[in-house]
Protein backbone atom coordinates (compact mmCIF):
# COMPACT_ATOMS: atom_id res chain seq x y z
CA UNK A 1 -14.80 15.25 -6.50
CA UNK A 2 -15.24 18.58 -4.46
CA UNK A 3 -18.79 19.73 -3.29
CA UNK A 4 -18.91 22.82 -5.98
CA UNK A 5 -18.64 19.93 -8.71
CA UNK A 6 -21.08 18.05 -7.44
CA UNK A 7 -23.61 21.00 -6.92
CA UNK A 8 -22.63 22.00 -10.73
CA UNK A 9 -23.60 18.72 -12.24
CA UNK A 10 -26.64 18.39 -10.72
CA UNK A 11 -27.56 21.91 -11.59
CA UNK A 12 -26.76 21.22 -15.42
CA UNK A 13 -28.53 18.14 -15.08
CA UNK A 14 -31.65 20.13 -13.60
CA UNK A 15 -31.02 22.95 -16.45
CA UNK A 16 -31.13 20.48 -19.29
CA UNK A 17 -34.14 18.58 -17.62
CA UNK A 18 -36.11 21.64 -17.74
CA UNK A 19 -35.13 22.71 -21.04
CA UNK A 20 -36.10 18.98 -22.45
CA UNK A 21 -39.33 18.68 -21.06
CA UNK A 22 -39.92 22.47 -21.71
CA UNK A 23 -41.50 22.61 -25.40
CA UNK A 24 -43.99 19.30 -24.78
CA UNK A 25 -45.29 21.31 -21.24
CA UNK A 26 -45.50 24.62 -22.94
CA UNK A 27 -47.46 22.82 -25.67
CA UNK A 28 -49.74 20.67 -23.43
CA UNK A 29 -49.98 23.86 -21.02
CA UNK A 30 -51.40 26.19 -24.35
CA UNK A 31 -53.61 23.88 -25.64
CA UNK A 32 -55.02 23.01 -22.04
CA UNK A 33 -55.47 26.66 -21.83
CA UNK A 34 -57.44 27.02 -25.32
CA UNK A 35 -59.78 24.20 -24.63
CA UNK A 36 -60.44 25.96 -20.84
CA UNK A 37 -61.18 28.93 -22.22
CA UNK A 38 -63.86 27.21 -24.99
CA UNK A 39 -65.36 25.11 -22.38
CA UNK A 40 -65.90 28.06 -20.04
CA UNK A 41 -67.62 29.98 -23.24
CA UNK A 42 -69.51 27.85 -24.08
CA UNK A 43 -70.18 25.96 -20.83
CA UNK A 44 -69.25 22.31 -22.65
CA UNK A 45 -68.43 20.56 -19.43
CA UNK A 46 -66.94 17.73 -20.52
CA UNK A 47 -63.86 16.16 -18.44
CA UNK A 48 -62.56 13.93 -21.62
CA UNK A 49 -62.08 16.81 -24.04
CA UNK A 50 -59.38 18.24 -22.53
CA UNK A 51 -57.12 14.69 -23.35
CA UNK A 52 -56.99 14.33 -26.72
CA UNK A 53 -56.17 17.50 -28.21
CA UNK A 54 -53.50 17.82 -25.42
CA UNK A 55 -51.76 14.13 -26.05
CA UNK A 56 -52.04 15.54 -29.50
CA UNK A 57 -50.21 18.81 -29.26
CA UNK A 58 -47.75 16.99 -26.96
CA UNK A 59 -46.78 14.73 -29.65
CA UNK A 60 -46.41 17.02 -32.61
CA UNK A 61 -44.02 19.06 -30.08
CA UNK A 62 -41.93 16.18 -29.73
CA UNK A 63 -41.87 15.23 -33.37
CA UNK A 64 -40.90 18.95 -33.79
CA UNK A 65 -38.05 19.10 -30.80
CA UNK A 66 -37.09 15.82 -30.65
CA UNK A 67 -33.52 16.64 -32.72
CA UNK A 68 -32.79 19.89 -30.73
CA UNK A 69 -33.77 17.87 -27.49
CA UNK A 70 -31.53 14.32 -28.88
CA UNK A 71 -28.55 16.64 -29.32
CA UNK A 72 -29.48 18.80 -25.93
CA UNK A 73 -29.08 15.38 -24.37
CA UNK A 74 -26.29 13.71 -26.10
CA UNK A 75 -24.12 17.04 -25.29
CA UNK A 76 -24.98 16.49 -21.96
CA UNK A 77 -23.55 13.02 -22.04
CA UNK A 78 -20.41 13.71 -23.87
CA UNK A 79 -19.82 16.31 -20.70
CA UNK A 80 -20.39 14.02 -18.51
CA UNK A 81 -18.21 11.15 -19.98
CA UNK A 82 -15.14 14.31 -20.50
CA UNK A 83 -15.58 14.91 -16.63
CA UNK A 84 -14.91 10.65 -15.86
CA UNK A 85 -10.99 11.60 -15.92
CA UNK A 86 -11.02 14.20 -13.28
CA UNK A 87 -13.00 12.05 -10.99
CA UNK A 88 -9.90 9.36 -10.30
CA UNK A 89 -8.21 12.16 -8.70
């Protein structure tokens, strides 16, 4: 296993990673936004107000992803188990 292959797995692994976890932190990170921008209009101050609507929107965009994201991952494995024969080498 040469440097360059090492350096390339881990930066697919990083790729996919961010890619996984991308639609459920866009989600959380719009809806965070929304409520920050209500609270500062209407000067609600309330810490707790923030959670729910974010676990929320977090959860519907895993419901929605979670396929995409199952088969994002599962491709990731099957490279990863096609790469186990070159490694004996």
């Amino acid at each position: 296993m040469t440097p360059q292959m090492v350096v390339g797995i881990g930066r697919e692994a990083l790729t996919v990673i961010l890619m996984v976890s991308g639609p459920m932190l866009m989600f959380g990170l719009i809806i965070g936004l929304v409520i920050s921008i209500f609270q500062a209009i209407t000067q609600i101050n309330e810490m707790t107000l923030t959670f729910v609507p974010k676990i929320l929107a977090v959860a519907v965009a895993l419901l929605i992803f979670l396929p995409w994201m199952i088969n994002m991952l599962l491709d990731f494995t099957r490279h990863m188990y096609d790469l186990i024969p070159g490694l004996a080498g």
